[in-house]
Protein backbone atom coordinates (compact mmCIF):
# COMPACT_ATOMS: atom_id res chain seq x y z
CA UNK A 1 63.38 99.20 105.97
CA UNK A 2 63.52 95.96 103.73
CA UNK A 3 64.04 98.08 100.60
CA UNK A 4 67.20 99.14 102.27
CA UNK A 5 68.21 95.60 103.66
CA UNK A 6 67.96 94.32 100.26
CA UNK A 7 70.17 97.43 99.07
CA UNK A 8 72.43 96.06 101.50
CA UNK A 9 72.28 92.82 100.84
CA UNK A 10 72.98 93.93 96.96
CA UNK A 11 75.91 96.14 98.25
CA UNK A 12 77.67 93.50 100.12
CA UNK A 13 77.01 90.84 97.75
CA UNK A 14 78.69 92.82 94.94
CA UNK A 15 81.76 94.00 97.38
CA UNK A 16 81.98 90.17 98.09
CA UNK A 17 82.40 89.68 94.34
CA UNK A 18 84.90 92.44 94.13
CA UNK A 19 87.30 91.59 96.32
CA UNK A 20 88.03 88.08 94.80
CA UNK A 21 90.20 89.17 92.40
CA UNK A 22 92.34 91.41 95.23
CA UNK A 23 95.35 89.33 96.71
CA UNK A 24 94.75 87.59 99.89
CA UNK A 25 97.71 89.64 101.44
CA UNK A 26 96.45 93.35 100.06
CA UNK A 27 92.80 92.40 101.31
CA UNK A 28 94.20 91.32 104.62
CA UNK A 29 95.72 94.62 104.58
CA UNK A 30 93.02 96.98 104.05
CA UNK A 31 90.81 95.33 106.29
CA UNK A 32 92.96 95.87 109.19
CA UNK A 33 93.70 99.69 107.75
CA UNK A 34 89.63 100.30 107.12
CA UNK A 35 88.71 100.56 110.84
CA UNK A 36 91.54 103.40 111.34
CA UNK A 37 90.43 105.39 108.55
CA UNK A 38 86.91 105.35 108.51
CA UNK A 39 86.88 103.45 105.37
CA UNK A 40 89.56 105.37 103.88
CA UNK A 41 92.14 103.07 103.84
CA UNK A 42 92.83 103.58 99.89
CA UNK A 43 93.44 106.92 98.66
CA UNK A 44 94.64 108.27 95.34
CA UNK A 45 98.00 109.98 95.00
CA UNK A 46 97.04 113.71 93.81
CA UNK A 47 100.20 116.33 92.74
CA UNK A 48 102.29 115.29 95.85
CA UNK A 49 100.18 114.11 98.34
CA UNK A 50 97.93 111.20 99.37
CA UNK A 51 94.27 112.30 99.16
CA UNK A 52 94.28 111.15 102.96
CA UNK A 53 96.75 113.63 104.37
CA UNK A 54 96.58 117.16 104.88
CA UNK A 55 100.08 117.88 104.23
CA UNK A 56 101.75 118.06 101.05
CA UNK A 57 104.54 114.58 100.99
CA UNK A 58 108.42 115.03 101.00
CA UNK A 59 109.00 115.09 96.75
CA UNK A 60 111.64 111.82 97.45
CA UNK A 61 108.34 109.96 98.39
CA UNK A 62 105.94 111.51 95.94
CA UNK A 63 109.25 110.68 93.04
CA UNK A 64 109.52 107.10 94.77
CA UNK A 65 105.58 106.40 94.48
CA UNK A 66 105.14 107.24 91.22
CA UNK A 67 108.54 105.49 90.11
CA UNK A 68 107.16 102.19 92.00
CA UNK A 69 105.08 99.50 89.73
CA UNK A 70 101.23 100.46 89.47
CA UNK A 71 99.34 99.22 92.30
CA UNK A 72 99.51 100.14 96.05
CA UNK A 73 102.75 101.89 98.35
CA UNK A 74 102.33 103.29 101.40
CA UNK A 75 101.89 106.76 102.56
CA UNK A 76 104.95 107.34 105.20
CA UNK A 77 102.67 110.24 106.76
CA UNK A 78 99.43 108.62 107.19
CA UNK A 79 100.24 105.00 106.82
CA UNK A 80 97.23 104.63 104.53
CA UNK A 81 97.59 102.75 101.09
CA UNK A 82 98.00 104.76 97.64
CA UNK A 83 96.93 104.09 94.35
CA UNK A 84 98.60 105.29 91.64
């Protein structure tokens, strides 16, 4: 049990460390999506749909996505974020 706590403790120090350099706003964000989706609040876009949906996404959102900056949109299905 204390090898585990101090995996733990390791774990949380170095997601602690981590999320420093996300903006305040994004990390606001995701901690409000996490609960939702079982700690899947970030997903990768994958052909043309978020790794989070079981549907394939409309190719106007998949084209709009990938056209955005790099960094996070939203999935209009799900509502989770998306990396790309």
């Amino acid at each position: 049990e204390s090898a585990l706590q101090r995996e733990l403790d390791v774990l949380t120090a170095r997601r602690a460390e981590a999320a420093t350099v996300v903006p305040a706003a994004m990390l606001a964000e995701y901690e409000q999506l996490r609960p939702a989706f079982g700690g899947a609040a970030v997903v990768r876009l994958v052909g043309n749909r978020c790794e989070g949906c079981p549907l394939a996404m409309p190719a106007m959102e998949v084209d709009r996505i990938r056209k955005a900056p790099p960094g996070l949109e939203h999935c209009d299905e799900c509502g989770r974020m998306v990396l790309h």
